[in-house]
N, C-alpha and C. Protein backbone atom coordinates (compact mmCIF):
# COMPACT_ATOMS: atom_id res chain seq x y z
N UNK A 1 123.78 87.37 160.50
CA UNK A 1 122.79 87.22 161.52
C UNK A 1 123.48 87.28 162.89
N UNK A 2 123.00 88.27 163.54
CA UNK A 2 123.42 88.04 164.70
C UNK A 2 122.51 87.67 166.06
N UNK A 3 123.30 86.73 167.50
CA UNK A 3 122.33 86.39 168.57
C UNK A 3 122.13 87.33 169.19
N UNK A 4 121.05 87.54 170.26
CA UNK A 4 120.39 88.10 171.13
C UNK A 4 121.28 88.21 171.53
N UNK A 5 121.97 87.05 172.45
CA UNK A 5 123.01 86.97 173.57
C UNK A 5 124.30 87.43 172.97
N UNK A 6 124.47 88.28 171.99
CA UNK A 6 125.92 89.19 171.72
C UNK A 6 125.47 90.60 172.22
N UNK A 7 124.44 90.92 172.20
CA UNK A 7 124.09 92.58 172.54
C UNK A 7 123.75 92.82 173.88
N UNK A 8 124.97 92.97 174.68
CA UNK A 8 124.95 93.27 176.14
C UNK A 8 124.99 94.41 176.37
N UNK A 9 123.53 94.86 177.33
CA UNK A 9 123.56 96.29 177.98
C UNK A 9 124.75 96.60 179.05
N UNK A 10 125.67 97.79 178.82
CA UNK A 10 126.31 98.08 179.74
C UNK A 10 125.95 99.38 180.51
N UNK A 11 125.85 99.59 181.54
CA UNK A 11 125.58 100.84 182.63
C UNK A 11 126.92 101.42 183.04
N UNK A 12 127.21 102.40 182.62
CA UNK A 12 128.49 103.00 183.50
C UNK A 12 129.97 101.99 183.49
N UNK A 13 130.17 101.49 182.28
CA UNK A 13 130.90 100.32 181.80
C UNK A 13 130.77 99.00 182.51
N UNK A 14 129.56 98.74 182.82
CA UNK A 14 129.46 97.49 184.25
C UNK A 14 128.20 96.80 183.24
N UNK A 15 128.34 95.59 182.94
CA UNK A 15 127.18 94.45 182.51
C UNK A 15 125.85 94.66 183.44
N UNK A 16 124.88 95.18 182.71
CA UNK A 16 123.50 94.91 183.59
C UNK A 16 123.28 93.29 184.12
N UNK A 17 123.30 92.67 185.52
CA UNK A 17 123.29 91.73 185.91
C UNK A 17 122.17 90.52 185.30
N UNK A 18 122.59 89.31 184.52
CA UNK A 18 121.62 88.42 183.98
C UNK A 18 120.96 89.39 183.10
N UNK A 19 121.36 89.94 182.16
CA UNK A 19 120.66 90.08 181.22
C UNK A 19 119.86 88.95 180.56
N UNK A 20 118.21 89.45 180.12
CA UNK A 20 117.45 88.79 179.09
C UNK A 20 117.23 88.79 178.32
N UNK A 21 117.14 90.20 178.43
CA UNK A 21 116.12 90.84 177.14
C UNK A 21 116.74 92.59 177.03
N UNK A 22 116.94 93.20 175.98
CA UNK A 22 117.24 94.65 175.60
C UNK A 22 116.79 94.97 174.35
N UNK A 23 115.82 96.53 174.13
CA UNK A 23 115.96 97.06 172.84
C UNK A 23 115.72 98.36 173.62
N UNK A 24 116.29 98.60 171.99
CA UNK A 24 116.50 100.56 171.39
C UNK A 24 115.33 101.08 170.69
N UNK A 25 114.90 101.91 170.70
CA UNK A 25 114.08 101.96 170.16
C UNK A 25 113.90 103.59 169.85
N UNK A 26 114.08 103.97 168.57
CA UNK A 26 114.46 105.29 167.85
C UNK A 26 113.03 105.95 167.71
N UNK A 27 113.05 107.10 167.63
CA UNK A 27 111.62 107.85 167.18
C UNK A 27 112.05 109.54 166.65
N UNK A 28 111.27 109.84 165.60
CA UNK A 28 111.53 111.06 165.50
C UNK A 28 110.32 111.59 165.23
N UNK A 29 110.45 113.07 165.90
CA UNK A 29 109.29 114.10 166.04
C UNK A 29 109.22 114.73 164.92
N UNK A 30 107.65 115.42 164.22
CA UNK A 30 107.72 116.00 163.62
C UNK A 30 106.53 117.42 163.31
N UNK A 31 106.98 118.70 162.39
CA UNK A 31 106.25 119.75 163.01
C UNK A 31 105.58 119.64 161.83
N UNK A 32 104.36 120.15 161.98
CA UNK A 32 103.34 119.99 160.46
C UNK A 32 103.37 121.36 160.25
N UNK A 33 104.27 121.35 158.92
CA UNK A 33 104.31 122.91 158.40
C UNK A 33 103.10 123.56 157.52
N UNK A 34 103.25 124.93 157.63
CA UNK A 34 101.64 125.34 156.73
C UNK A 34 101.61 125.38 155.43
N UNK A 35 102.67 124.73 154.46
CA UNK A 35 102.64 124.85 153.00
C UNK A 35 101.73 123.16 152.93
N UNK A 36 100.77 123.90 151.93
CA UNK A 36 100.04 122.88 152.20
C UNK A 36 99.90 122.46 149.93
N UNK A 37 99.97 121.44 149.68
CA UNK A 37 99.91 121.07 148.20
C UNK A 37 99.05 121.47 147.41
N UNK A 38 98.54 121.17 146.55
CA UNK A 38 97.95 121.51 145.45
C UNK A 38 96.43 120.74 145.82
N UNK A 39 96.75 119.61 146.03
CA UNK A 39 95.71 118.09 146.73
C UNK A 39 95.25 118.53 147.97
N UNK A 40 95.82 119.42 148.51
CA UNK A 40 95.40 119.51 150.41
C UNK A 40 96.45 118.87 150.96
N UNK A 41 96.95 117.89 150.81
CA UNK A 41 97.88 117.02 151.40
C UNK A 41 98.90 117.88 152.50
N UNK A 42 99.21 117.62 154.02
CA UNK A 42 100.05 118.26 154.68
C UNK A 42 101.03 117.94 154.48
N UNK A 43 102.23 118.87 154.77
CA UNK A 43 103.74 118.42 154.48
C UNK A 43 104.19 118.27 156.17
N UNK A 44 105.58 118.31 156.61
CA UNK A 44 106.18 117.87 158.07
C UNK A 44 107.32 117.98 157.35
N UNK A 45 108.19 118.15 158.81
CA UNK A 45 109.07 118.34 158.66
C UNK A 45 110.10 117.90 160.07
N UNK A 46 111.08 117.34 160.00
CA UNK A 46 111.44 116.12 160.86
C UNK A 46 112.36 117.79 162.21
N UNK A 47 111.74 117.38 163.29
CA UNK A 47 112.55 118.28 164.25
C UNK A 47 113.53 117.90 165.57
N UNK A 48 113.17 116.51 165.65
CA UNK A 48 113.84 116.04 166.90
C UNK A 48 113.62 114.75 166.78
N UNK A 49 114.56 114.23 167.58
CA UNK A 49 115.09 112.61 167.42
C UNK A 49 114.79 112.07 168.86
N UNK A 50 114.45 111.31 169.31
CA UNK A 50 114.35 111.06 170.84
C UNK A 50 114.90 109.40 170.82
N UNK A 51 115.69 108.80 171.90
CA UNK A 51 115.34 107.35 172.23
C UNK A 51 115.26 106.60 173.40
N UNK A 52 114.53 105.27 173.99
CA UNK A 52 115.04 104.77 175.02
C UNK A 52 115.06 103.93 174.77
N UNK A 53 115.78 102.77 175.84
CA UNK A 53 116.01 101.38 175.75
C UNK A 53 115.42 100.53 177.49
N UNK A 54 114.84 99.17 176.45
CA UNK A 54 114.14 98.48 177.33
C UNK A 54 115.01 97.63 177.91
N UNK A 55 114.62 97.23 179.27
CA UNK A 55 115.84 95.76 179.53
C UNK A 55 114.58 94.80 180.32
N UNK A 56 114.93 94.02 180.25
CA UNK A 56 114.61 92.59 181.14
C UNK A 56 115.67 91.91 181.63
N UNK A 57 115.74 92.23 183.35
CA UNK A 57 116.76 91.17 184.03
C UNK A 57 116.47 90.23 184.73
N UNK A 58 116.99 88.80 184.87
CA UNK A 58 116.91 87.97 186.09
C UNK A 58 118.01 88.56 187.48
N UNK A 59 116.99 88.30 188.67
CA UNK A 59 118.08 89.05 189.53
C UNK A 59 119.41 87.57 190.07
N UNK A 60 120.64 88.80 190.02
CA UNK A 60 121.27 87.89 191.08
C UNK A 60 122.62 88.55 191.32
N UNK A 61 123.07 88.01 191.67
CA UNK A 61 124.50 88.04 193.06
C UNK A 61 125.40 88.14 192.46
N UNK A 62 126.00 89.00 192.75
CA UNK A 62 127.79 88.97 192.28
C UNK A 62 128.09 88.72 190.75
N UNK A 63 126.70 89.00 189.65
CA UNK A 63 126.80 89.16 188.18
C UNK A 63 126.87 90.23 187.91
N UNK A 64 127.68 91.30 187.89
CA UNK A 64 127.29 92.42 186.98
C UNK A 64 126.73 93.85 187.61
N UNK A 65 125.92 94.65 187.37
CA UNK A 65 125.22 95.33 188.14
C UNK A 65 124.10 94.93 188.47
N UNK A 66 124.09 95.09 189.76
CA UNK A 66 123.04 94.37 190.22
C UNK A 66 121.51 95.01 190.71
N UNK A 67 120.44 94.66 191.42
CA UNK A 67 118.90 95.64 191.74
C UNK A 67 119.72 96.33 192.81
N UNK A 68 120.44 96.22 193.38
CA UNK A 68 120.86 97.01 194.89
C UNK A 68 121.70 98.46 193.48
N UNK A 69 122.56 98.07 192.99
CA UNK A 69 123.02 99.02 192.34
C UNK A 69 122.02 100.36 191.73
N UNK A 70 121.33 99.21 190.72
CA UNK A 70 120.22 100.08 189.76
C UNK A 70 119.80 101.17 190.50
N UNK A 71 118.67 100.27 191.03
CA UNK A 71 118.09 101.28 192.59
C UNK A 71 119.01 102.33 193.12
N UNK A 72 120.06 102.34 193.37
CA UNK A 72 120.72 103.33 193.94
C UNK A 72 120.84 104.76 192.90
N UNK A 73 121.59 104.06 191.75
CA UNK A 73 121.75 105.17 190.80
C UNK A 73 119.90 105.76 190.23
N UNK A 74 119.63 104.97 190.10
CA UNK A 74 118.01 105.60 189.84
C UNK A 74 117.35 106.51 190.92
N UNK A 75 117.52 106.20 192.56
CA UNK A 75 116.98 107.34 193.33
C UNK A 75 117.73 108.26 193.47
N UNK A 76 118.84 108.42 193.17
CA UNK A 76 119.96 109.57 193.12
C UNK A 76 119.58 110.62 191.25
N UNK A 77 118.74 110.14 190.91
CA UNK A 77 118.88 110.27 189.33
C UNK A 77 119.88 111.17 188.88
N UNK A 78 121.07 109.88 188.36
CA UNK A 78 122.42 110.82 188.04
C UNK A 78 122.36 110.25 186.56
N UNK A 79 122.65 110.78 185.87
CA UNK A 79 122.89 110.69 184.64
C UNK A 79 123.93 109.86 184.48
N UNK A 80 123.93 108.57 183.12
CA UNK A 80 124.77 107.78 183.18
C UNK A 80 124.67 106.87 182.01
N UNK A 81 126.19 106.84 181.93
CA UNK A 81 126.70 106.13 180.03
C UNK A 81 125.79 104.48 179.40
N UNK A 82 125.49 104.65 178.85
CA UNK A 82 124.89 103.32 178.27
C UNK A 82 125.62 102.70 177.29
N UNK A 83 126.05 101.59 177.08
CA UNK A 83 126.76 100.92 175.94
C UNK A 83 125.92 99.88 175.50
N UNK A 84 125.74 99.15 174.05
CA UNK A 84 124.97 97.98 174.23
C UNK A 84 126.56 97.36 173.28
N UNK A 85 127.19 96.04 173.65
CA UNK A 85 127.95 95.42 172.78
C UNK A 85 127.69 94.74 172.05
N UNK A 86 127.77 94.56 170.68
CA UNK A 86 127.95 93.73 169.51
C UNK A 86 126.86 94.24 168.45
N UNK A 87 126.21 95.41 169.27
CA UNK A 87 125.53 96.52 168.84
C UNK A 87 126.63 98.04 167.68
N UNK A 88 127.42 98.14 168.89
CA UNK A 88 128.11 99.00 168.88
C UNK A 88 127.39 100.59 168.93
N UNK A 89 126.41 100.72 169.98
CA UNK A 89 125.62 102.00 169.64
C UNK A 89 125.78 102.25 171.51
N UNK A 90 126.36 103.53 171.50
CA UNK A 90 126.31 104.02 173.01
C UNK A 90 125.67 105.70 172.94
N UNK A 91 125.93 105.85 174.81
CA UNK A 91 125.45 107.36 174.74
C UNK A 91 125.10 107.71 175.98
N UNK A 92 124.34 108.70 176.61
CA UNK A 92 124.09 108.95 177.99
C UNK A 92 122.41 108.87 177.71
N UNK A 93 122.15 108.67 179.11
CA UNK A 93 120.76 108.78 179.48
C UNK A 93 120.28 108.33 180.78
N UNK A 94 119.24 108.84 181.44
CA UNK A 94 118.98 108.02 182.78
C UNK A 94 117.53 107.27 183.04
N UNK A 95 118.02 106.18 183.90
CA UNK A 95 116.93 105.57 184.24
C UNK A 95 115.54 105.76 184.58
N UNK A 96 114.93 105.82 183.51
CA UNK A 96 113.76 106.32 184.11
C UNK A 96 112.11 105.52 184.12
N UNK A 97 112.63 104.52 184.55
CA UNK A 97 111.75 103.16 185.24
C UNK A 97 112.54 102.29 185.24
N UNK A 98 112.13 101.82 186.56
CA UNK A 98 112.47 100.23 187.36
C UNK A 98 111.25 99.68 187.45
N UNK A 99 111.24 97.93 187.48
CA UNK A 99 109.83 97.70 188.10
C UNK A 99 110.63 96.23 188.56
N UNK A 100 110.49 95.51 189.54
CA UNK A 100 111.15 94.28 190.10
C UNK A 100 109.62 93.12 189.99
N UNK A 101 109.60 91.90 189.57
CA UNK A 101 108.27 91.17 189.71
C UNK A 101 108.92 90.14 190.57
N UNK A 102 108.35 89.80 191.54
CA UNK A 102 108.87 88.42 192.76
C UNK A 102 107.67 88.03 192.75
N UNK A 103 107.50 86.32 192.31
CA UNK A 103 106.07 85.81 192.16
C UNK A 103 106.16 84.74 192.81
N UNK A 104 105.91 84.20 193.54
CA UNK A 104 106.13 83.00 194.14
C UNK A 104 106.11 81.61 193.83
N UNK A 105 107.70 81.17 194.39
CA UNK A 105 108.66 79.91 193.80
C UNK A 105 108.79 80.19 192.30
N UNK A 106 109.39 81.37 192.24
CA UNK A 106 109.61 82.18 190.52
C UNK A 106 110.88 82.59 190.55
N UNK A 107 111.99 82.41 189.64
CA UNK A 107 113.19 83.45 189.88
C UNK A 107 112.69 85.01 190.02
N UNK A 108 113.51 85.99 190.45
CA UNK A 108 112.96 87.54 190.39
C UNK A 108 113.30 88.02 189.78
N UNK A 109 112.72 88.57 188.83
CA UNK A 109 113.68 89.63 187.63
C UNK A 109 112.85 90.85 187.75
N UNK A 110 113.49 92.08 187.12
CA UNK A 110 113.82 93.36 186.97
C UNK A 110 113.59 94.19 185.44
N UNK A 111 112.64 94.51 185.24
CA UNK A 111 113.03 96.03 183.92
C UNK A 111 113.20 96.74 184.46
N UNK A 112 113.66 97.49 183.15
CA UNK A 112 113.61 98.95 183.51
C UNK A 112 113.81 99.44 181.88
N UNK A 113 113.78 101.36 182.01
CA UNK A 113 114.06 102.08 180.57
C UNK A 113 114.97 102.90 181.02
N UNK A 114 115.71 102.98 179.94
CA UNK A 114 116.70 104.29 179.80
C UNK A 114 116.19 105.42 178.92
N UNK A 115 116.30 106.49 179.56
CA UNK A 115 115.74 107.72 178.15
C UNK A 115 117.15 108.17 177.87
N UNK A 116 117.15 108.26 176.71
CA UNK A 116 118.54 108.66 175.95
C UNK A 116 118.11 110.16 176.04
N UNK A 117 119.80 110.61 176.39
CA UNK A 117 120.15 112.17 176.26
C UNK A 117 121.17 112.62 175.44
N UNK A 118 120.90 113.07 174.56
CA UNK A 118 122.01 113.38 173.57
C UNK A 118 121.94 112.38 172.58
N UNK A 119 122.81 112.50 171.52
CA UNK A 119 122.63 111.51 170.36
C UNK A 119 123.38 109.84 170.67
N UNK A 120 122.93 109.23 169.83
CA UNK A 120 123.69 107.90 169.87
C UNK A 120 124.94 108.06 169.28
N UNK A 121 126.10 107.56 169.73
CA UNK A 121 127.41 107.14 168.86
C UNK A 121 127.74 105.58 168.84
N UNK A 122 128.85 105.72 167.93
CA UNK A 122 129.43 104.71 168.13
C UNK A 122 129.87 104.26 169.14
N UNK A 123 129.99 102.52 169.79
CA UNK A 123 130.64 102.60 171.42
C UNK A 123 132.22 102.86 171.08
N UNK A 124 132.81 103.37 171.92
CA UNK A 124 134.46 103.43 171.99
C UNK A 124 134.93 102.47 171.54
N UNK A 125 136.27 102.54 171.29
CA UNK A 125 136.79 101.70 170.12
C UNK A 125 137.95 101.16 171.58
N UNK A 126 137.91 99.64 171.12
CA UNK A 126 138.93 98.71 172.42
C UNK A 126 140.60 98.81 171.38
N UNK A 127 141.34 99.39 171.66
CA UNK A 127 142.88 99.21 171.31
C UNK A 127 143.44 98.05 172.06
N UNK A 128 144.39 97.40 171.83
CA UNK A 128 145.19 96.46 172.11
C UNK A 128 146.58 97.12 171.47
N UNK A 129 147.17 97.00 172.09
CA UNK A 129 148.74 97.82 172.26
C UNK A 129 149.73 96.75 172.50
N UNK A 130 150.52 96.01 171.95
CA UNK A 130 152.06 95.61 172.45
C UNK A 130 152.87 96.20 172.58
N UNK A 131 153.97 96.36 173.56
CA UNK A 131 154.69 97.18 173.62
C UNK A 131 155.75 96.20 174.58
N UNK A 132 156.89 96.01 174.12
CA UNK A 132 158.09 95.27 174.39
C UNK A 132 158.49 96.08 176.17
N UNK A 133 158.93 97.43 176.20
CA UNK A 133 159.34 97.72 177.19
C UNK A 133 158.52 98.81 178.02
N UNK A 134 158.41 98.65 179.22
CA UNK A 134 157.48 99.62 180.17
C UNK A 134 157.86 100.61 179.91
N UNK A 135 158.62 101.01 179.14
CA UNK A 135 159.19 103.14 179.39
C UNK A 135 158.31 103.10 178.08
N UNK A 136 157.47 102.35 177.25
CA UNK A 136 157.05 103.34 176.36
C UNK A 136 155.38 104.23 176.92
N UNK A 137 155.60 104.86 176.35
CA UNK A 137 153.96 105.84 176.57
C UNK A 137 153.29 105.91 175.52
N UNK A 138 151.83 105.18 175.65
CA UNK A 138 150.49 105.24 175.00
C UNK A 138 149.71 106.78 175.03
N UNK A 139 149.04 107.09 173.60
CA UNK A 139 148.78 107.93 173.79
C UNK A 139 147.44 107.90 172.50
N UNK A 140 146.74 108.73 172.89
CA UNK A 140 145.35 108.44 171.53
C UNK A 140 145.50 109.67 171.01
N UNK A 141 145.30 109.72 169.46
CA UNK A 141 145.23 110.39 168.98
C UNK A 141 144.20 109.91 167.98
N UNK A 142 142.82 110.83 168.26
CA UNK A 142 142.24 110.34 166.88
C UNK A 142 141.61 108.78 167.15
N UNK A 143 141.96 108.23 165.86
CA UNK A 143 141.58 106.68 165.64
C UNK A 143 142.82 106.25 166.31
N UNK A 144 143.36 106.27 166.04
CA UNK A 144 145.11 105.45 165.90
C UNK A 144 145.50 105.72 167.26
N UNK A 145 146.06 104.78 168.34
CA UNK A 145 146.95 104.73 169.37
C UNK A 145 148.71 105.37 168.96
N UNK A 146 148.95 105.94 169.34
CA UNK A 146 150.31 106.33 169.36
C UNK A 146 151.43 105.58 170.49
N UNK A 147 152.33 104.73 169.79
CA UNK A 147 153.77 104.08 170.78
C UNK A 147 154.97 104.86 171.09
N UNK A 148 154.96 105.44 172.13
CA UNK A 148 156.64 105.96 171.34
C UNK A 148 157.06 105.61 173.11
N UNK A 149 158.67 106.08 172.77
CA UNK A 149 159.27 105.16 173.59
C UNK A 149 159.62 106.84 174.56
């Protein structure tokens, strides 16, 4: 079982600020082909995969990415990496809704959606490396980090 509070949205490797709330949410399209059964019954046939992800933030200061950020990258609409952690599911996609609610004597929080572009992967894999002396050089290959001196 895992908590809510392990699956942190990341934007462009930066913590969405006060996270609350995040989901994914998968869908696939499909074309209704003309072979049709014996019964009438239609058949389909699966053609495209689409996804986005929801967030709910509390706003604030100096946590993470913040509404001054969002906002920026959203009116520029630049395309940009999504990670969720403890998920382990990343990928690109861009923002495509913000909405801010300020209600009075209320904290202010923030959604928004990401539309996914391209498929989901796995998030990148974190290496941890020891290495006794600075002359050696790190290098990736693959899965496996490479040490050599």
């Amino acid at each position: 079982m895992m908590n809510g509070n392990e699956a942190i949205l990341y934007w462009n490797d930066e913590p969405i600020s006060c996270l609350t709330s995040n989901s994914l949410s998968e869908v696939l399209s499909f074309l209704a082909t003309s072979k049709k059964t014996i019964n009438g019954a239609q058949t389909f046939k699966p053609v495209a995969n689409s996804y986005s992800i929801n967030f709910e933030a509390v706003m604030a200061v100096g946590v993470g990415m913040s509404w001054d950020e969002i906002v920026i990258l959203f009116r520029n609409m630049r395309q940009g990496m999504w990670d969720i952690s403890g998920i382990d599911d990343a990928g690109y996609g861009y923002l495509s809704n913000l909405e801010m609610t300020a209600n009075s004597g209320e904290i202010i929080t923030f959604t928004g959606t990401i539309i996914g572009c391209g498929i989901i992967r796995s998030s990148p894999i974190t290496y941890n490396v020891w290495a006794q002396s600075p002359s050696f050089n790190v290098s990736e290959a693959g899965r496996y980090v490479l040490v050599a001196p």
